[in-house]
PDB file of N, CA and C in Angstrom:
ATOM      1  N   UNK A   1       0.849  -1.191   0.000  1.00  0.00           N
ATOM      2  CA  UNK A   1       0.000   0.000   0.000  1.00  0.00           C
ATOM      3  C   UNK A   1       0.886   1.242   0.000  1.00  0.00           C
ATOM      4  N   UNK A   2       0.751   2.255  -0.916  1.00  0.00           N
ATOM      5  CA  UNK A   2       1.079   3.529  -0.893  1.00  0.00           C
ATOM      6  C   UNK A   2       1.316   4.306   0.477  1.00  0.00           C
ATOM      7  N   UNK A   3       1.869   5.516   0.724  1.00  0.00           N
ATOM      8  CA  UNK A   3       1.685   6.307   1.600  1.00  0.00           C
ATOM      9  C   UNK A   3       0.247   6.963   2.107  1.00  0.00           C
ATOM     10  N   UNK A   4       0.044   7.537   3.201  1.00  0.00           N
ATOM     11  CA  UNK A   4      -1.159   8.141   3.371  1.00  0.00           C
ATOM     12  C   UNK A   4      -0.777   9.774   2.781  1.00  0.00           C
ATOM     13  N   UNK A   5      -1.879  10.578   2.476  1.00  0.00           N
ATOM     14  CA  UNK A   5      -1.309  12.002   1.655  1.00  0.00           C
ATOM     15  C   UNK A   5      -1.021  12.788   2.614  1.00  0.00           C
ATOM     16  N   UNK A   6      -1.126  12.681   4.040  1.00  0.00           N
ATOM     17  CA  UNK A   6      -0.260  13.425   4.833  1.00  0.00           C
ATOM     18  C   UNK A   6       0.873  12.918   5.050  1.00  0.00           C
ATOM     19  N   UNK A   7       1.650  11.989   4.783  1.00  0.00           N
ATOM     20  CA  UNK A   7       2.839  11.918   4.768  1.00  0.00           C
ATOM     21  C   UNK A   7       3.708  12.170   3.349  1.00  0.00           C
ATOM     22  N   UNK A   8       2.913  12.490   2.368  1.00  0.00           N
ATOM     23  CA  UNK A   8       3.307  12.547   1.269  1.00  0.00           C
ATOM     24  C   UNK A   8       3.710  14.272   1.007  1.00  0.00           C
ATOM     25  N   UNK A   9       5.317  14.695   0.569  1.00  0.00           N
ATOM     26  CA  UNK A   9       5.617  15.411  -0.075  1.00  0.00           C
ATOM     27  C   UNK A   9       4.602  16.161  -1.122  1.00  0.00           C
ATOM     28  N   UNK A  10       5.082  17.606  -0.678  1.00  0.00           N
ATOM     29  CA  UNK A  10       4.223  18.869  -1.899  1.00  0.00           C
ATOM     30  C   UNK A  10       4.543  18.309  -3.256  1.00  0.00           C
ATOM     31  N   UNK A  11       5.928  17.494  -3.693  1.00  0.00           N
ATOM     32  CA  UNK A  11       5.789  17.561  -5.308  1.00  0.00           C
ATOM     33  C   UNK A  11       4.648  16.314  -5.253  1.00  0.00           C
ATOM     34  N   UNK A  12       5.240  15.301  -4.399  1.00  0.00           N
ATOM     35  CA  UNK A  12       4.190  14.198  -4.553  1.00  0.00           C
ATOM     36  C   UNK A  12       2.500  14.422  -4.573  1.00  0.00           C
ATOM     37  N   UNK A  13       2.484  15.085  -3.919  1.00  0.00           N
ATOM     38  CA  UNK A  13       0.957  15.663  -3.579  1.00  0.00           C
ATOM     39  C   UNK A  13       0.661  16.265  -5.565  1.00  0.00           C
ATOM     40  N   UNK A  14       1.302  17.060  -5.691  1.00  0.00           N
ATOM     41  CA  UNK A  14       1.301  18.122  -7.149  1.00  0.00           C
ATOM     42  C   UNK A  14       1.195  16.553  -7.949  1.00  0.00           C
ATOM     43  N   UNK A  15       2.002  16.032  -8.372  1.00  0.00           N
ATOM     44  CA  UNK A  15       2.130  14.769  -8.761  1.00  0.00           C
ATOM     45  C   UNK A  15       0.726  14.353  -9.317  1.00  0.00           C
ATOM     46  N   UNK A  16      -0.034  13.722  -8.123  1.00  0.00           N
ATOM     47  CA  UNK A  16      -1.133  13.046  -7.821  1.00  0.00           C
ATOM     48  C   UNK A  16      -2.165  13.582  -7.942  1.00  0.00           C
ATOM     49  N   UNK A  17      -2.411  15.423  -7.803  1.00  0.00           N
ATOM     50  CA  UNK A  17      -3.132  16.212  -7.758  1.00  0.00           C
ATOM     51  C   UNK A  17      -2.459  16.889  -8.594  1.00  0.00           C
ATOM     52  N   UNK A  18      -2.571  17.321  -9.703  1.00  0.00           N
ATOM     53  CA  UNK A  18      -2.199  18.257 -10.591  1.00  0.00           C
ATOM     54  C   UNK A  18      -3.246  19.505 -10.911  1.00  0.00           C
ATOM     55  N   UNK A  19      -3.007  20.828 -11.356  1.00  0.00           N
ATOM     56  CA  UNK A  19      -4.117  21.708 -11.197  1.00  0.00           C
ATOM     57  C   UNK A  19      -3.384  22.508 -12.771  1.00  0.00           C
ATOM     58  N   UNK A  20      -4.471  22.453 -13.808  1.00  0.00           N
ATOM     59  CA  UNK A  20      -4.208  22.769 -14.772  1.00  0.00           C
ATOM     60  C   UNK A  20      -5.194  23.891 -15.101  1.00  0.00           C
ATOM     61  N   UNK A  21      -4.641  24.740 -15.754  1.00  0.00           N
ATOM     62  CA  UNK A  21      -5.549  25.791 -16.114  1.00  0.00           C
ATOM     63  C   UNK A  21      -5.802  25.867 -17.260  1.00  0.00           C
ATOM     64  N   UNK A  22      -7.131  26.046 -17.674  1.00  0.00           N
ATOM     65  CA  UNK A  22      -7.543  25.971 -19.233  1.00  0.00           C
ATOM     66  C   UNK A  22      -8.773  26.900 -19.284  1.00  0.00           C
ATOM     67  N   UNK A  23      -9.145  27.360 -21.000  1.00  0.00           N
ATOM     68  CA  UNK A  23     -10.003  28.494 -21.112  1.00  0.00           C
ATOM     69  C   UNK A  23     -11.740  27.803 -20.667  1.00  0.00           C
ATOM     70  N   UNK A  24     -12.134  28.871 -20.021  1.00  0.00           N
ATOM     71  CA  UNK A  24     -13.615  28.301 -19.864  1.00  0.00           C
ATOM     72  C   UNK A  24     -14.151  27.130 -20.605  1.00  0.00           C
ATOM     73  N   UNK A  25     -15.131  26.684 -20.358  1.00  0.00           N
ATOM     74  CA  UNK A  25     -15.212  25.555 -21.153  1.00  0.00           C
ATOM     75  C   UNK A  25     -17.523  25.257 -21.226  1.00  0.00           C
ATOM     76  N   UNK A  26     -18.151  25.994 -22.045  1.00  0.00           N
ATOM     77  CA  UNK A  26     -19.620  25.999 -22.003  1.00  0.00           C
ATOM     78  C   UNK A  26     -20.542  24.596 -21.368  1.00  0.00           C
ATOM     79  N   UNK A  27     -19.714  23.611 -21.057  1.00  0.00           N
ATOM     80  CA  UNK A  27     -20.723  22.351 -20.868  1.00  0.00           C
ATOM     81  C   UNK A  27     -19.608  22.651 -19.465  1.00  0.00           C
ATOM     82  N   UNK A  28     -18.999  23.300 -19.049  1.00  0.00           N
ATOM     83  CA  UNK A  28     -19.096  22.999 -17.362  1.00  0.00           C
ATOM     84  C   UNK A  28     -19.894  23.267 -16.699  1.00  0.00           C
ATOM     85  N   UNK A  29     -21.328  24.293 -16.895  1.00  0.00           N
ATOM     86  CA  UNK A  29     -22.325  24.812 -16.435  1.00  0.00           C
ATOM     87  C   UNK A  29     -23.229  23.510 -16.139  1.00  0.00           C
ATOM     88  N   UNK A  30     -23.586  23.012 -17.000  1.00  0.00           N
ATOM     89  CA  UNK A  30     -24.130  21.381 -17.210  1.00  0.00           C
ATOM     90  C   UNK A  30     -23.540  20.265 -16.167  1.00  0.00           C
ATOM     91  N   UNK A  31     -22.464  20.331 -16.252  1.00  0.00           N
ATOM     92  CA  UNK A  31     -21.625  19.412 -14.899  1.00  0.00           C
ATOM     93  C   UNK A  31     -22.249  19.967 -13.882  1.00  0.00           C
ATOM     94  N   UNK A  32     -22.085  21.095 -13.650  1.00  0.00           N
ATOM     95  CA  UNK A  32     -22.248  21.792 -11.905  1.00  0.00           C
ATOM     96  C   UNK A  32     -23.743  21.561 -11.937  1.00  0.00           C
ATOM     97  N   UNK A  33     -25.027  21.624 -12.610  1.00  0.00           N
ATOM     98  CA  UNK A  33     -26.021  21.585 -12.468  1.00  0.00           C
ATOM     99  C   UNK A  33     -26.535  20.066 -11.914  1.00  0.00           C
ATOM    100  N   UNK A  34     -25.988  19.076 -12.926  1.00  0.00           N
ATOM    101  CA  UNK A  34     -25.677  17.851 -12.897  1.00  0.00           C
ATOM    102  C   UNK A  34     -25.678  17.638 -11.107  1.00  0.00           C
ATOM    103  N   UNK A  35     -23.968  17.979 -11.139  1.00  0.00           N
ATOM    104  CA  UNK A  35     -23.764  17.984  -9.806  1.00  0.00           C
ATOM    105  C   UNK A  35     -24.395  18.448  -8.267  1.00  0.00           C
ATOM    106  N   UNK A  36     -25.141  19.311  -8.860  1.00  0.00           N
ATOM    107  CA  UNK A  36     -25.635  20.003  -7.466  1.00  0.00           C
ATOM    108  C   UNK A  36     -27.162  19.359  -7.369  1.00  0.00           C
ATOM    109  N   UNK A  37     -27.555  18.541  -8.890  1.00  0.00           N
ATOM    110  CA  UNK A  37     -28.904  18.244  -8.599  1.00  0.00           C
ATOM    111  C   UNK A  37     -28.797  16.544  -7.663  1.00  0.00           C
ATOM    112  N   UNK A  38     -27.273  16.317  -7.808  1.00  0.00           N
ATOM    113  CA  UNK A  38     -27.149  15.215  -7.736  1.00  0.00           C
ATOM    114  C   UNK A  38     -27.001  14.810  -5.820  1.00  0.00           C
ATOM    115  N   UNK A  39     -26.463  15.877  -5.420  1.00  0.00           N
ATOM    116  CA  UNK A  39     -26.144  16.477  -4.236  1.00  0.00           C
ATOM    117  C   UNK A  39     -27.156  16.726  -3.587  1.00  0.00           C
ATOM    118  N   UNK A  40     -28.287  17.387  -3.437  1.00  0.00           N
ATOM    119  CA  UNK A  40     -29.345  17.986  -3.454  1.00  0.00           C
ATOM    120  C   UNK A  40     -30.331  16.346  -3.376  1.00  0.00           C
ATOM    121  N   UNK A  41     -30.193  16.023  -4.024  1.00  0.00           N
ATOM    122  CA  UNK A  41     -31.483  14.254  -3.621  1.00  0.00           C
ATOM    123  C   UNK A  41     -30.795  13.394  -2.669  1.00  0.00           C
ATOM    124  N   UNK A  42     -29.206  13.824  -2.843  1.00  0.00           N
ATOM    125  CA  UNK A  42     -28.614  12.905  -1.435  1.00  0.00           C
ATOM    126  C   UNK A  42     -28.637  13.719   0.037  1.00  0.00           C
ATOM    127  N   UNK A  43     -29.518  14.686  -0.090  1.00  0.00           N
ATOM    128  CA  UNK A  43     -29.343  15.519   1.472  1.00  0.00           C
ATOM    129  C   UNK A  43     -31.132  15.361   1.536  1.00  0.00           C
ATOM    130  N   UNK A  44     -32.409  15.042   0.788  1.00  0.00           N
ATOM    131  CA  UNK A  44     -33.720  15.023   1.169  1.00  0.00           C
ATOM    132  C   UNK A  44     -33.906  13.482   2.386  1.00  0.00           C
ATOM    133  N   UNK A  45     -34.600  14.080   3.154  1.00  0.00           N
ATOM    134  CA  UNK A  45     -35.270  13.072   4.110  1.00  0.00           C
ATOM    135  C   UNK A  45     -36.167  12.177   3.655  1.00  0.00           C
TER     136      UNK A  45
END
């Protein structure tokens, strides 16, 4: 088994987690909606 990510080094962390920046993108609106409707039926009683 791997390390746990608190013992794991910033490059390692960057590594594993990488954070890329790219131009807007029109169907991410659709994800987040997606997402929040999806979120939203897992919090009703």
């Amino acid at each position: 088994m791997g390390k746990l990510l608190s013992e794991m080094t910033v490059d390692e962390l960057w590594e594993l987690f990488p954070i890329i920046l790219s131009e807007h993108k029109a169907y991410w609106n659709d994800w987040y909606v997606e997402e929040e409707n999806r979120m939203l039926e897992n919090t009703k009683y």
